[in-house]
C-alpha atoms as a PDB file:
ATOM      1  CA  UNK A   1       0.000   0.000   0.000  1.00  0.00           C
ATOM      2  CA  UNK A   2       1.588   3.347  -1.054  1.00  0.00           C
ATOM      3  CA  UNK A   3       2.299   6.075   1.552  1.00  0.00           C
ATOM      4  CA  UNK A   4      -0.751   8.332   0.699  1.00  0.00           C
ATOM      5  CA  UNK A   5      -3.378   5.076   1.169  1.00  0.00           C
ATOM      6  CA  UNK A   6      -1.490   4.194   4.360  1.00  0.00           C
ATOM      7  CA  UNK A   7      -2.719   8.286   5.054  1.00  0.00           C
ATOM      8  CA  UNK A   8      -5.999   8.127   3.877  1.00  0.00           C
ATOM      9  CA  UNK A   9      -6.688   4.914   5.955  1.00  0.00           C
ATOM     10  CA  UNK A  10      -4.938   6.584   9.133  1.00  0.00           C
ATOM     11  CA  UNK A  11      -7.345   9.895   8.513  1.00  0.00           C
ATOM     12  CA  UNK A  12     -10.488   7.353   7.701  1.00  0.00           C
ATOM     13  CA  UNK A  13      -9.273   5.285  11.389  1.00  0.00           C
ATOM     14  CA  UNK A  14      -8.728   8.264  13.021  1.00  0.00           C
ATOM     15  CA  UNK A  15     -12.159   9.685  12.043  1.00  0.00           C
ATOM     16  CA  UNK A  16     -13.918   6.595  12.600  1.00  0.00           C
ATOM     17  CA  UNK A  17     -13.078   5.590  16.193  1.00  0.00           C
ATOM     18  CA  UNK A  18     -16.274   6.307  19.030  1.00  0.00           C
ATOM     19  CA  UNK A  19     -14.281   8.815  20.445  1.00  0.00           C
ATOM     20  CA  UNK A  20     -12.708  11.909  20.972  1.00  0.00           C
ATOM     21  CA  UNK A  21      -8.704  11.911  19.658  1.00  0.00           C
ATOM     22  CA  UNK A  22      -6.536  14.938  19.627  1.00  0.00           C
ATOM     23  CA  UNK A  23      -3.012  15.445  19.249  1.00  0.00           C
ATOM     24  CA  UNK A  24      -0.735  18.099  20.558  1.00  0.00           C
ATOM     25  CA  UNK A  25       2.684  19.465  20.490  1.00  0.00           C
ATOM     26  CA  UNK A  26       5.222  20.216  22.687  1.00  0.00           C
ATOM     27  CA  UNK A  27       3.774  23.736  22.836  1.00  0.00           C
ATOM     28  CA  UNK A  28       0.068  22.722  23.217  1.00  0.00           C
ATOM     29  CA  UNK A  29      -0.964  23.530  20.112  1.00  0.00           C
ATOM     30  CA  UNK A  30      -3.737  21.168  17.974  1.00  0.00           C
ATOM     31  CA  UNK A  31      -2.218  19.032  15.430  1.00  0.00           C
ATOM     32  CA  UNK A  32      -5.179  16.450  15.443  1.00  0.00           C
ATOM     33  CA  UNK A  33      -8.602  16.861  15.908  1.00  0.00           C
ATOM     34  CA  UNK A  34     -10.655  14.079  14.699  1.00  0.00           C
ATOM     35  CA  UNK A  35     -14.317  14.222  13.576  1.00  0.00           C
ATOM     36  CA  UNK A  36     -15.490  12.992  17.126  1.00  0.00           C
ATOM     37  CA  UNK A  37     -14.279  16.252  18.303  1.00  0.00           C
ATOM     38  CA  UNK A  38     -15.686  18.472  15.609  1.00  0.00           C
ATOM     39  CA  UNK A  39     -19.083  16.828  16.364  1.00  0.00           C
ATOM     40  CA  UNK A  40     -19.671  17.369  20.060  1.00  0.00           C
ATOM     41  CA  UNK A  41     -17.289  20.569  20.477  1.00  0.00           C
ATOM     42  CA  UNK A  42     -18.906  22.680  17.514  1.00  0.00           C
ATOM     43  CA  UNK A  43     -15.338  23.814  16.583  1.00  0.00           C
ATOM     44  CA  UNK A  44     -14.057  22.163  13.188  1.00  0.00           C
ATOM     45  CA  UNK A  45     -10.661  21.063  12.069  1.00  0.00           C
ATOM     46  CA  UNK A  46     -10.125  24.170  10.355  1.00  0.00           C
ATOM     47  CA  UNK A  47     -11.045  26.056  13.330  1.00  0.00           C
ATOM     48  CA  UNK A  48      -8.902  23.993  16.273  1.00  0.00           C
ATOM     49  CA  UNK A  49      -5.877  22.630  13.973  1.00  0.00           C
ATOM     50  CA  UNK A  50      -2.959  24.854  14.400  1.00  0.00           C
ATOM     51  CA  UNK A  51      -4.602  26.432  17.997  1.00  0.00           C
ATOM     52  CA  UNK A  52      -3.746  25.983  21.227  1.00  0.00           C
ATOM     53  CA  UNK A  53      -5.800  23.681  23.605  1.00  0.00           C
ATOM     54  CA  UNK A  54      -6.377  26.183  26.120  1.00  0.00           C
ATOM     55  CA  UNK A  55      -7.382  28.794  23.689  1.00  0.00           C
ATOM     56  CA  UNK A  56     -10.034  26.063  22.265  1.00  0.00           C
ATOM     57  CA  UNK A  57     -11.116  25.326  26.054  1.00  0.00           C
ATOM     58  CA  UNK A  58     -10.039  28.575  27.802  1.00  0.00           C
ATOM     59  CA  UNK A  59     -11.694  26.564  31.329  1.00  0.00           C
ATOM     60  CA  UNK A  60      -8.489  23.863  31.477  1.00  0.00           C
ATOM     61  CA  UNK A  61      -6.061  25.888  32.175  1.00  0.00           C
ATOM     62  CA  UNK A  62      -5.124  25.314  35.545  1.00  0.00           C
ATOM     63  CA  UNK A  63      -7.420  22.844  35.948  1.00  0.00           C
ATOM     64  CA  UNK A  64      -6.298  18.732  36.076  1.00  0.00           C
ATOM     65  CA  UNK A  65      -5.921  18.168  32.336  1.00  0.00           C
ATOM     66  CA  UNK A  66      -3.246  21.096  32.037  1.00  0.00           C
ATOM     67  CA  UNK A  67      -1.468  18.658  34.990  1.00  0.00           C
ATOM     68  CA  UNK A  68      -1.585  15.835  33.016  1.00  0.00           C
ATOM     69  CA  UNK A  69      -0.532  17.037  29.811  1.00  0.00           C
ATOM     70  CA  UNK A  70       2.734  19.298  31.369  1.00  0.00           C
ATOM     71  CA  UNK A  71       3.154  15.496  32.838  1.00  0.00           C
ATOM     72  CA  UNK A  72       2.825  14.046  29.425  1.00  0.00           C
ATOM     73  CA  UNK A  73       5.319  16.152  27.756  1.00  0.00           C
ATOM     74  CA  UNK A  74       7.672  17.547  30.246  1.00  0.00           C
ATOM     75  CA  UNK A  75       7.910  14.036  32.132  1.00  0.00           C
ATOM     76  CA  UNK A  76       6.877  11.279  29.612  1.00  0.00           C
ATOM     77  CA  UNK A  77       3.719  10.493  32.620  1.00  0.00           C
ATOM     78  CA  UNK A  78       0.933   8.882  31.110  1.00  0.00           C
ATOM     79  CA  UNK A  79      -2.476  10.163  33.188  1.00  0.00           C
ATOM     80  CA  UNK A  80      -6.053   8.124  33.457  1.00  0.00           C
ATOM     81  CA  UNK A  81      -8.769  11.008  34.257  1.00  0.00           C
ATOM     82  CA  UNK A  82     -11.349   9.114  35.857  1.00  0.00           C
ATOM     83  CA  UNK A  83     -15.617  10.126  35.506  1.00  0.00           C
ATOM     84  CA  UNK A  84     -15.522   9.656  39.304  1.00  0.00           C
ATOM     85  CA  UNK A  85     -13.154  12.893  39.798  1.00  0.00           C
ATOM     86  CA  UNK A  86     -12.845  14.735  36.797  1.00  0.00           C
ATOM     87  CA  UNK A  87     -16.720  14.570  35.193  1.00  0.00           C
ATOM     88  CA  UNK A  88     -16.973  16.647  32.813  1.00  0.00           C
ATOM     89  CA  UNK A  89     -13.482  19.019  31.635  1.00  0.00           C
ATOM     90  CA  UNK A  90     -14.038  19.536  28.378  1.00  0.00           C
ATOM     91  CA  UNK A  91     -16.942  21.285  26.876  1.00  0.00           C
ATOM     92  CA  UNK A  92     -18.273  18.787  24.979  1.00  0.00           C
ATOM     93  CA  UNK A  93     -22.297  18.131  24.182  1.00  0.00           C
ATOM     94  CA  UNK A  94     -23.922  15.389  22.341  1.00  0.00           C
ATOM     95  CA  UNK A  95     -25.487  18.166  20.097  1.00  0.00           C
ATOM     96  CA  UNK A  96     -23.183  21.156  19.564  1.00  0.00           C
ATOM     97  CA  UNK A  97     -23.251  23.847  16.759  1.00  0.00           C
ATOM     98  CA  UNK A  98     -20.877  25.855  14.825  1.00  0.00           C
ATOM     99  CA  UNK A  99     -22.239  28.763  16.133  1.00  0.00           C
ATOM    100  CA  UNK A 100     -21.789  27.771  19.962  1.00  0.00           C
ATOM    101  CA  UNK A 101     -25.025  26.421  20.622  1.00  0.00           C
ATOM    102  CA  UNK A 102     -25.738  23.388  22.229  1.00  0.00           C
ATOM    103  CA  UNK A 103     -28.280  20.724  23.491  1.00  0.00           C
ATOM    104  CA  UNK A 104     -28.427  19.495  27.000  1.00  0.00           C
ATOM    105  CA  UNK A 105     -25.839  18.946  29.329  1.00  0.00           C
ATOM    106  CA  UNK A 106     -22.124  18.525  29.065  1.00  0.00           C
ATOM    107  CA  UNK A 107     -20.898  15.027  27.938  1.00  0.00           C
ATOM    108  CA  UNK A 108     -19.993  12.904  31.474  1.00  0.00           C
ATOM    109  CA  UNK A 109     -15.973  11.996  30.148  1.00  0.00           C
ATOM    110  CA  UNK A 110     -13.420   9.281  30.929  1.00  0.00           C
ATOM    111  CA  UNK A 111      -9.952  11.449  29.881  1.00  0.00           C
ATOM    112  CA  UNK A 112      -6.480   9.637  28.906  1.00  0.00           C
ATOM    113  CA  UNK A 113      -3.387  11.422  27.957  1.00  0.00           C
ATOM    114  CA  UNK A 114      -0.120  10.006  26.526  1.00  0.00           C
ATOM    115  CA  UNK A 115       3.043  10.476  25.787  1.00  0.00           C
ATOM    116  CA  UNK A 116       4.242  10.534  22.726  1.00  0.00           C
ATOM    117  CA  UNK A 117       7.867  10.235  21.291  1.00  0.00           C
ATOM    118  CA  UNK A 118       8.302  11.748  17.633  1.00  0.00           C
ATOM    119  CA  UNK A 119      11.518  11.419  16.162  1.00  0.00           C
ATOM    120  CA  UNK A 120      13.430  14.156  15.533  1.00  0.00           C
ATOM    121  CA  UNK A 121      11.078  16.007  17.093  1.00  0.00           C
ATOM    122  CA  UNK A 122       9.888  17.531  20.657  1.00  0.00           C
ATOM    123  CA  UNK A 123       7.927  15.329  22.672  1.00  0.00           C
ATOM    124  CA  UNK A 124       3.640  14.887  21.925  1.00  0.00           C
ATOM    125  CA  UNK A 125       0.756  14.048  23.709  1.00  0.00           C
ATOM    126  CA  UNK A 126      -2.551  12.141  22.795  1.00  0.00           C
ATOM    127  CA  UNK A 127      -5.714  12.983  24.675  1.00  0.00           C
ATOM    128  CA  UNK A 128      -8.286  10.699  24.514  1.00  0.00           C
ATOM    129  CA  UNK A 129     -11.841  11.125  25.563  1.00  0.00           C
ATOM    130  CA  UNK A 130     -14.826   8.791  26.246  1.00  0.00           C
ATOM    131  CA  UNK A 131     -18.457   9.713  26.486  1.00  0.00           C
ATOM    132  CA  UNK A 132     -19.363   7.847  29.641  1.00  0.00           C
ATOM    133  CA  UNK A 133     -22.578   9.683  29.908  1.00  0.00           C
ATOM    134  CA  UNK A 134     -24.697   6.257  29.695  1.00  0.00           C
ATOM    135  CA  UNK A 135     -23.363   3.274  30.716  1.00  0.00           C
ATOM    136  CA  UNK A 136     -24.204   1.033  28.004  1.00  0.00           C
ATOM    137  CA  UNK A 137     -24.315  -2.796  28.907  1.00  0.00           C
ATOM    138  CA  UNK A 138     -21.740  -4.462  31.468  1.00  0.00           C
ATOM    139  CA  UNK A 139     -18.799  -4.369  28.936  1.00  0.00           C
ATOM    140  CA  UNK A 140     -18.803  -0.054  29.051  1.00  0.00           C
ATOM    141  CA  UNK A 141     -18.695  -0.208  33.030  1.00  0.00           C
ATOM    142  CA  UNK A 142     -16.123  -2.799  33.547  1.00  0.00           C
ATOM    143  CA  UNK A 143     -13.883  -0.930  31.121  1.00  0.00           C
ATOM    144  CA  UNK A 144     -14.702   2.447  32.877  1.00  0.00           C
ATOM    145  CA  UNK A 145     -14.087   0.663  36.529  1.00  0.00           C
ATOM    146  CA  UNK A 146     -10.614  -0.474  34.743  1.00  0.00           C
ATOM    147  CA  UNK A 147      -9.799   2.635  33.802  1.00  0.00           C
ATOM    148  CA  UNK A 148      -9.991   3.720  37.514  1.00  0.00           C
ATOM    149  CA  UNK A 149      -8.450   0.586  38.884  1.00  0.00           C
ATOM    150  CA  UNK A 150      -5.626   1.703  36.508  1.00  0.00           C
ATOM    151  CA  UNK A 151      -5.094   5.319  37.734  1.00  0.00           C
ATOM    152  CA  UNK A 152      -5.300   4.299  41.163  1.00  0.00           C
ATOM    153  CA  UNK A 153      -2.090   1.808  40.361  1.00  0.00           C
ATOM    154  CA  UNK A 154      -0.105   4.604  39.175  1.00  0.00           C
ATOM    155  CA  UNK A 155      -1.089   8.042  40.257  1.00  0.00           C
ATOM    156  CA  UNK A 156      -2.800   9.849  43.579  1.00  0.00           C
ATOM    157  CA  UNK A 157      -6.443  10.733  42.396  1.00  0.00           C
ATOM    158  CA  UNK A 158      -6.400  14.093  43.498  1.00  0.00           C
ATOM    159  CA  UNK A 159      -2.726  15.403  42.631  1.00  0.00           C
ATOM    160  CA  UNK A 160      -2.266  13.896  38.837  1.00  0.00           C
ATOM    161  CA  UNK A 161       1.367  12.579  40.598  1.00  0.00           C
ATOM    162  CA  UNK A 162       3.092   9.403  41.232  1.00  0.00           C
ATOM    163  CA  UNK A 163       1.255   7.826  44.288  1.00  0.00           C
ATOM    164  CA  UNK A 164       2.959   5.959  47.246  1.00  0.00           C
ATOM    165  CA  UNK A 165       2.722   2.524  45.661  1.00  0.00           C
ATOM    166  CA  UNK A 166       4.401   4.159  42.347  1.00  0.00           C
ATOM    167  CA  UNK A 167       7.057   5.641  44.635  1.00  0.00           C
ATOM    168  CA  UNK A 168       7.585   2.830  46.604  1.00  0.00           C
ATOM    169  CA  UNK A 169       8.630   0.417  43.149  1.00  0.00           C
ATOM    170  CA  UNK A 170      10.894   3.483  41.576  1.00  0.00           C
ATOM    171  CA  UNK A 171      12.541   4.174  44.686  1.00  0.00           C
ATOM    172  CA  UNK A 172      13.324   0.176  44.750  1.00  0.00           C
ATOM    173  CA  UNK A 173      14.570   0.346  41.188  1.00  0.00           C
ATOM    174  CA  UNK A 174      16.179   3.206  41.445  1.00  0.00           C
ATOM    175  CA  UNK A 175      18.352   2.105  44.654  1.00  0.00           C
ATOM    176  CA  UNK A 176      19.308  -0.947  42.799  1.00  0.00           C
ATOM    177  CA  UNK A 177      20.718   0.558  39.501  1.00  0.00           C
ATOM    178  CA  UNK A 178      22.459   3.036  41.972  1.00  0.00           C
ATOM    179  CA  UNK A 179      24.463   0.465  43.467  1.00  0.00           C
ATOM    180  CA  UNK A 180      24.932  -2.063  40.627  1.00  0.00           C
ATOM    181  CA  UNK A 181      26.643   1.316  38.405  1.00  0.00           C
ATOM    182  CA  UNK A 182      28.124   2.557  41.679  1.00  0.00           C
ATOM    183  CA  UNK A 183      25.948   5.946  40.716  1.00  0.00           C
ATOM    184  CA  UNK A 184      25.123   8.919  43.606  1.00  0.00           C
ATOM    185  CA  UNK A 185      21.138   8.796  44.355  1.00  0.00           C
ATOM    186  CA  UNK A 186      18.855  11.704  45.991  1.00  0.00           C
ATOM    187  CA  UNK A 187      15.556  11.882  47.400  1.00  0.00           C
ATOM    188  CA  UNK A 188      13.974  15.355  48.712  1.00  0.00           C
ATOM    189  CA  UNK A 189      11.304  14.579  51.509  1.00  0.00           C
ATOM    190  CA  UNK A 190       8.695  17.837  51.219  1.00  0.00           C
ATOM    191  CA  UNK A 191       5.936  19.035  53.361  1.00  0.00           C
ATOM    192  CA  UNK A 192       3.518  21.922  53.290  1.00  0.00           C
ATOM    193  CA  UNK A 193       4.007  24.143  56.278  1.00  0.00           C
ATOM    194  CA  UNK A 194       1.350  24.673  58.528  1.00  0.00           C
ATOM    195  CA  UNK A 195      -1.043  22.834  56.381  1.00  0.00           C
ATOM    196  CA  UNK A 196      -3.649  21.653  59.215  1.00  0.00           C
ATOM    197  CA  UNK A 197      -4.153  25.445  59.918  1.00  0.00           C
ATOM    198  CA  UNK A 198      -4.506  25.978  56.089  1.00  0.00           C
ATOM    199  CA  UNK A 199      -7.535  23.225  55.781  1.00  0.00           C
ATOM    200  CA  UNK A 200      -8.966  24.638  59.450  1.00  0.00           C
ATOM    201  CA  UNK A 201      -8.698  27.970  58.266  1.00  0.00           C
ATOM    202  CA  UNK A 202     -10.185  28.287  54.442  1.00  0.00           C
ATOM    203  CA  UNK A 203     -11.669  24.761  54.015  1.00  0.00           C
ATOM    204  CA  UNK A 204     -11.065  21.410  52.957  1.00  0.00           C
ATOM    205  CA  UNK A 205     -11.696  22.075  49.387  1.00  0.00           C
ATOM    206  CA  UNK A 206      -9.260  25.482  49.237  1.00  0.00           C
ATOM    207  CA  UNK A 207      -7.092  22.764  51.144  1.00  0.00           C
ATOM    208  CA  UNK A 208      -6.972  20.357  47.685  1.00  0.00           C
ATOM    209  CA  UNK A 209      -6.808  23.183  45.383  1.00  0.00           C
ATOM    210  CA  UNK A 210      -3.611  23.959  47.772  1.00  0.00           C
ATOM    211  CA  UNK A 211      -2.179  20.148  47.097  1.00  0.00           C
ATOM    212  CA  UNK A 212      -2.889  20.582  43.188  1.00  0.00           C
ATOM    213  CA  UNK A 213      -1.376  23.779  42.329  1.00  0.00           C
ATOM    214  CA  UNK A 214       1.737  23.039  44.615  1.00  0.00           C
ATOM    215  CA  UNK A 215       2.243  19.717  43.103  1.00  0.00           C
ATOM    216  CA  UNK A 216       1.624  20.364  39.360  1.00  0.00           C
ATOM    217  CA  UNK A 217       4.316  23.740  39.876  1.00  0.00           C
ATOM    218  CA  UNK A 218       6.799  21.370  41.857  1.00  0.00           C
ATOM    219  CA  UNK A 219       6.453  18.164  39.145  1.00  0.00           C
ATOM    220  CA  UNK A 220       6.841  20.766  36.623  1.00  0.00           C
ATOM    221  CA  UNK A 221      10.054  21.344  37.508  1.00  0.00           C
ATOM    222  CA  UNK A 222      11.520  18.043  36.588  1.00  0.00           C
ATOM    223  CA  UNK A 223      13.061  17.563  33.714  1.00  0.00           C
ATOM    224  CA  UNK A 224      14.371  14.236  33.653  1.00  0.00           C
ATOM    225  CA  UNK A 225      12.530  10.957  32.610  1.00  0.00           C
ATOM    226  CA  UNK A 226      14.031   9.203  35.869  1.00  0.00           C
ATOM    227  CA  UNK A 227      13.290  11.778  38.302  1.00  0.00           C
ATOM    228  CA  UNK A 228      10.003  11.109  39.965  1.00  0.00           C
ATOM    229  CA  UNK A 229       7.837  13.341  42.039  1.00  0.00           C
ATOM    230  CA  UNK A 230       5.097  11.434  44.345  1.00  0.00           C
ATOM    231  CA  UNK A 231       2.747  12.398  46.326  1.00  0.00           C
ATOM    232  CA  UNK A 232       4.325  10.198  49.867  1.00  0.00           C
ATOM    233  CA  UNK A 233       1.168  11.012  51.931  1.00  0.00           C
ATOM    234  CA  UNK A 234      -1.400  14.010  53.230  1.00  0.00           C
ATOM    235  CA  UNK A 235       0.425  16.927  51.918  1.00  0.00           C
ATOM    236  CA  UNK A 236       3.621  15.246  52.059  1.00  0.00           C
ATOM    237  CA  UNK A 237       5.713  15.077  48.784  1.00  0.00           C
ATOM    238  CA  UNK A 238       8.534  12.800  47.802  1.00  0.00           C
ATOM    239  CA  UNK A 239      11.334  13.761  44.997  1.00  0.00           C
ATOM    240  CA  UNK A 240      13.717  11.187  43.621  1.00  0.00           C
ATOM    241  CA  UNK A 241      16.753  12.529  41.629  1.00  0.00           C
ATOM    242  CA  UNK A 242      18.742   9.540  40.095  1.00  0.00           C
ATOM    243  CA  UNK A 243      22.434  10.716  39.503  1.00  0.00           C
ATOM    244  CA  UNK A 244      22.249  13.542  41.585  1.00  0.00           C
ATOM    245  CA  UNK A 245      24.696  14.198  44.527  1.00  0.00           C
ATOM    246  CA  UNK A 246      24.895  15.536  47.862  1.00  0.00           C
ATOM    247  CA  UNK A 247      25.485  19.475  46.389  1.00  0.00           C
ATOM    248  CA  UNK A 248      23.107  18.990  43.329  1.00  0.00           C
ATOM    249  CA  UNK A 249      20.416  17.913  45.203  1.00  0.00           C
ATOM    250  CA  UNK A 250      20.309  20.875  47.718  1.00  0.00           C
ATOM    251  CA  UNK A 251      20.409  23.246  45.126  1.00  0.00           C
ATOM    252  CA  UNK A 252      17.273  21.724  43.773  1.00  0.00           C
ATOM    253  CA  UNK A 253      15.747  21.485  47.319  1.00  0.00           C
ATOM    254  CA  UNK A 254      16.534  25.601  47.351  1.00  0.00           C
ATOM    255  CA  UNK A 255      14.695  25.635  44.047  1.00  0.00           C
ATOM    256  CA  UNK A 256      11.806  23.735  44.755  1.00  0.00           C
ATOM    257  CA  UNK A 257      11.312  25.548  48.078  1.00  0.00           C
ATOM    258  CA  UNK A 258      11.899  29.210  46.403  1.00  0.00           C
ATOM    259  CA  UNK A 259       9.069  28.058  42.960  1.00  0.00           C
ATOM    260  CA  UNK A 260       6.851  26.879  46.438  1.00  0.00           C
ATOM    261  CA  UNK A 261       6.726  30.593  47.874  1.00  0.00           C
ATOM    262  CA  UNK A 262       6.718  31.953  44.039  1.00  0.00           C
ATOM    263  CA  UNK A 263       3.059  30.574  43.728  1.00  0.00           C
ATOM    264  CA  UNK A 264       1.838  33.424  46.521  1.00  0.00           C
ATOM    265  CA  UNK A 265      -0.582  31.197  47.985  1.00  0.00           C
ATOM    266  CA  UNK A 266      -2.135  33.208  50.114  1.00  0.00           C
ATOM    267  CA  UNK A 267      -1.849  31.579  54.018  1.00  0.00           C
ATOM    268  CA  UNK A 268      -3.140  33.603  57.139  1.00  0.00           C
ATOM    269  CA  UNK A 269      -1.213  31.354  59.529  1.00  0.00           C
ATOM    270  CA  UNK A 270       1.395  30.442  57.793  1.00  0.00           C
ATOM    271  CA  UNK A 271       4.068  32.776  59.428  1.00  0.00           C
ATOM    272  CA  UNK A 272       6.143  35.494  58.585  1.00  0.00           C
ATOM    273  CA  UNK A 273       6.138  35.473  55.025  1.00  0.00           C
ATOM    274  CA  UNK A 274       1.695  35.232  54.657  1.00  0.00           C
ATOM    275  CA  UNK A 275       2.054  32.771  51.754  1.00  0.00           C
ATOM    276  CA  UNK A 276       2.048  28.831  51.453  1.00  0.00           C
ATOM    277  CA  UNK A 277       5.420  27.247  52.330  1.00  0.00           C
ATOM    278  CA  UNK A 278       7.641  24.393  52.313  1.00  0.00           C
ATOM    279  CA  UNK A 279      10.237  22.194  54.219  1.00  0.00           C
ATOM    280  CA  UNK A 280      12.177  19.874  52.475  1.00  0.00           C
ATOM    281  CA  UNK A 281      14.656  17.348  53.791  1.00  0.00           C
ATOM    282  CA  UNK A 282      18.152  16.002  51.651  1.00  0.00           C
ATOM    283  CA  UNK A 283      19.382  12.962  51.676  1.00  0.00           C
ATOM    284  CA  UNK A 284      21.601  11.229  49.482  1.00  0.00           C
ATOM    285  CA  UNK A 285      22.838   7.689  48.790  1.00  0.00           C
ATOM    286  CA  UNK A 286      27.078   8.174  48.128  1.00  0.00           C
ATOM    287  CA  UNK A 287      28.588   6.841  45.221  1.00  0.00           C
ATOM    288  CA  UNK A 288      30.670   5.167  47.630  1.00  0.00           C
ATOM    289  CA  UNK A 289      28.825   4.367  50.725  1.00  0.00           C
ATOM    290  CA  UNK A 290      25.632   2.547  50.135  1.00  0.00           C
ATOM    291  CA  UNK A 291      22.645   2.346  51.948  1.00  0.00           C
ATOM    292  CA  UNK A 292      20.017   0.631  52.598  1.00  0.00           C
ATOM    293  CA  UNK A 293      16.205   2.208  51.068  1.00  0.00           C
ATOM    294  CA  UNK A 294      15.049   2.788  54.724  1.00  0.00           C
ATOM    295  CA  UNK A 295      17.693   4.257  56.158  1.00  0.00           C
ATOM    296  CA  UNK A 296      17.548   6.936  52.733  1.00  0.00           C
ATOM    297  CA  UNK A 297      14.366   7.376  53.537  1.00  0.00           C
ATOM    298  CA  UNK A 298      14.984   7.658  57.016  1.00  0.00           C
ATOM    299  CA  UNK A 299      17.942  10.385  56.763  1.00  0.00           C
ATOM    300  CA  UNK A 300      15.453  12.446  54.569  1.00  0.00           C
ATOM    301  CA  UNK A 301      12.755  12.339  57.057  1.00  0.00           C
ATOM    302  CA  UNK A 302      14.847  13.047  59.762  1.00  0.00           C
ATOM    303  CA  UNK A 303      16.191  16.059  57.835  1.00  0.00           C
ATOM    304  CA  UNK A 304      12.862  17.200  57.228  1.00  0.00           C
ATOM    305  CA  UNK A 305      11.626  17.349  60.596  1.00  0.00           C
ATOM    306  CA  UNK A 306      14.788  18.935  61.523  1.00  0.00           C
ATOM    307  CA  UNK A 307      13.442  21.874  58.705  1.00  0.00           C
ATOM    308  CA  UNK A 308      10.390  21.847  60.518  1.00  0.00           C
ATOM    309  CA  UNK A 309      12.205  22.194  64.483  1.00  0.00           C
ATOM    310  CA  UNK A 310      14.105  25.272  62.992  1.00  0.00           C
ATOM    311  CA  UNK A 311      11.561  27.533  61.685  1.00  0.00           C
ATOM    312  CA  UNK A 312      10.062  25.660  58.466  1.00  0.00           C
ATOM    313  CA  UNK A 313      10.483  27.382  54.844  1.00  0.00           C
ATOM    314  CA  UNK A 314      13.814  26.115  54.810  1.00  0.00           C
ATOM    315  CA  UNK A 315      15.728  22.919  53.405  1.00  0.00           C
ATOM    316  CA  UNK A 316      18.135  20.541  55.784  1.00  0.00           C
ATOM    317  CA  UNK A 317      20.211  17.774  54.409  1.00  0.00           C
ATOM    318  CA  UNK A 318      21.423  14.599  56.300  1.00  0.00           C
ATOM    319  CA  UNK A 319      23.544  11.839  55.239  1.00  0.00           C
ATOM    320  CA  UNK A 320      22.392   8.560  55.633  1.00  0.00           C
ATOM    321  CA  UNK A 321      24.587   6.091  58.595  1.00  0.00           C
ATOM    322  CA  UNK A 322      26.324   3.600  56.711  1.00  0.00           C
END
């Protein structure tokens, strides 16, 4: 089959499919919108190729899709958007006009986004979207309850991150390739200060908008594929930096805690400086010393709490006892 058939059946596929497909680039802009889209958005191809996603759906920005697709193509992190937490992102309708118009409520939606590698080329992302509205027969709800089984396996429901189970395997693999290659190995415990006083004082709900924003700017700042940014518990964060020495590591512990104070979360009690905080504890596994995964973990808690003894905002490091 010559190359333009192998295009026209990819465009005929693409078009075909029961769902939503779009494809962006590395700067967010629409390089795929498939028929699906057209149909329950109201905007055409003409209209969205070549735009950004956020100028298309001005409401995501910020919101948990703009997470998951900085995750997709700053961190290679696939994301699962279940119905049960996300319900309805995109404005999508079963009957949507041109004009704007539409019939009824917004489409109930099951959102994945993945990575995608292009070569020679920045990194894209696919975003896929399902019209759970209706649950159609037992086949459509077990594969919606799978979807959810899967994001619970591999990121915190709330955050977009790595969860605890997904830190607790890296963390393992991680610790062995650092001592089979003889290789330095970081992890940054961080904490939100004064976090209890946070939720007490403007509400459980300002309290997970808190744990969002601080966690989406934070994972952000990765760069790496093998770095890994969890959420370790509550409004506890853990940071593994592969590679990364004892100096490297506390200057991105300065980093993280200066972007943390950058966001100008407003915080009543949250001491001298009236903004949202953080205090982060170093520790590092030696090139030439290694440790044990609990006693890494165990330095970098310590160190932590030590951050939180002196003052908070601020970043201790302690070596782990060989």
């Amino acid at each position: 089959m010559t190359e333009p058939h192998l295009l026209s059946l990819l465009h005929s596929v693409v078009n075909t499919v029961s769902l939503g497909a779009v494809v962006l680039d590395h700067e967010r802009r629409v390089i795929l919108w498939n028929d699906w889209m057209a149909r329950h958005s109201g905007l055409t191809q003409t209209q969205a190729v070549g735009a950004s996603l956020f100028a298309l759906f001005p409401e995501l920005q910020g919101a948990r899709v703009d997470m998951a697709i900085t995750q997709a193509l700053h961190n290679n992190f696939p994301s699962l958007l279940s119905h049960s937490l996300n319900k309805a992102p995109f404005s999508l309708y079963a009957h949507a006009g041109h004009a704007g118009e539409h019939d009824g409520p917004r489409l109930q939606q099951a959102v994945e986004i993945t990575p995608i590698e292009v070569a020679g080329a920045a990194r894209h992302c696919l975003i896929q979207i399902s019209d759970v509205s209706i649950a159609v027969g037992r086949e459509k709800l077990l594969r919606e309850q799978t979807m959810v089984l899967r994001s619970q396996t591999f990121s915190d429901g709330l955050t977009g991150i790595a969860n605890r189970r997904h830190f607790d395997v890296a963390i393992e693999r991680e610790h062995r390739r650092a001592r089979r290659i003889g290789a330095p190995l970081s992890l940054l415990m961080i904490d939100i200060d004064h976090f209890k006083a946070y939720n007490d004082h403007y509400g459980h709900q300002k309290g997970d908008q808190c744990l969002i924003q601080v966690a989406a700017a934070l994972a952000d700042m990765l760069k790496r594929a093998t770095d890994l940014m969890a959420r370790y518990g509550g409004e506890e964060f853990a940071m593994i930096l592969p590679d990364t020495d004892v100096r490297q590591a506390a200057q991105m512990a300065e980093a993280v805690r200066a972007r943390a104070s950058a966001l100008a979360i407003a915080h009543a009690h949250g001491g001298a400086t009236g903004v949202v905080t953080v205090s982060i504890g170093v520790s590092t596994l030696q090139a030439d010393a290694p440790a044990a995964i609990e006693t890494l973990i165990g330095a970098a808690d310590s160190a932590l709490y030590r951050a939180k003894r002196q003052g908070r905002n601020r970043v201790e490091v302690q070596l782990p006892l060989q």
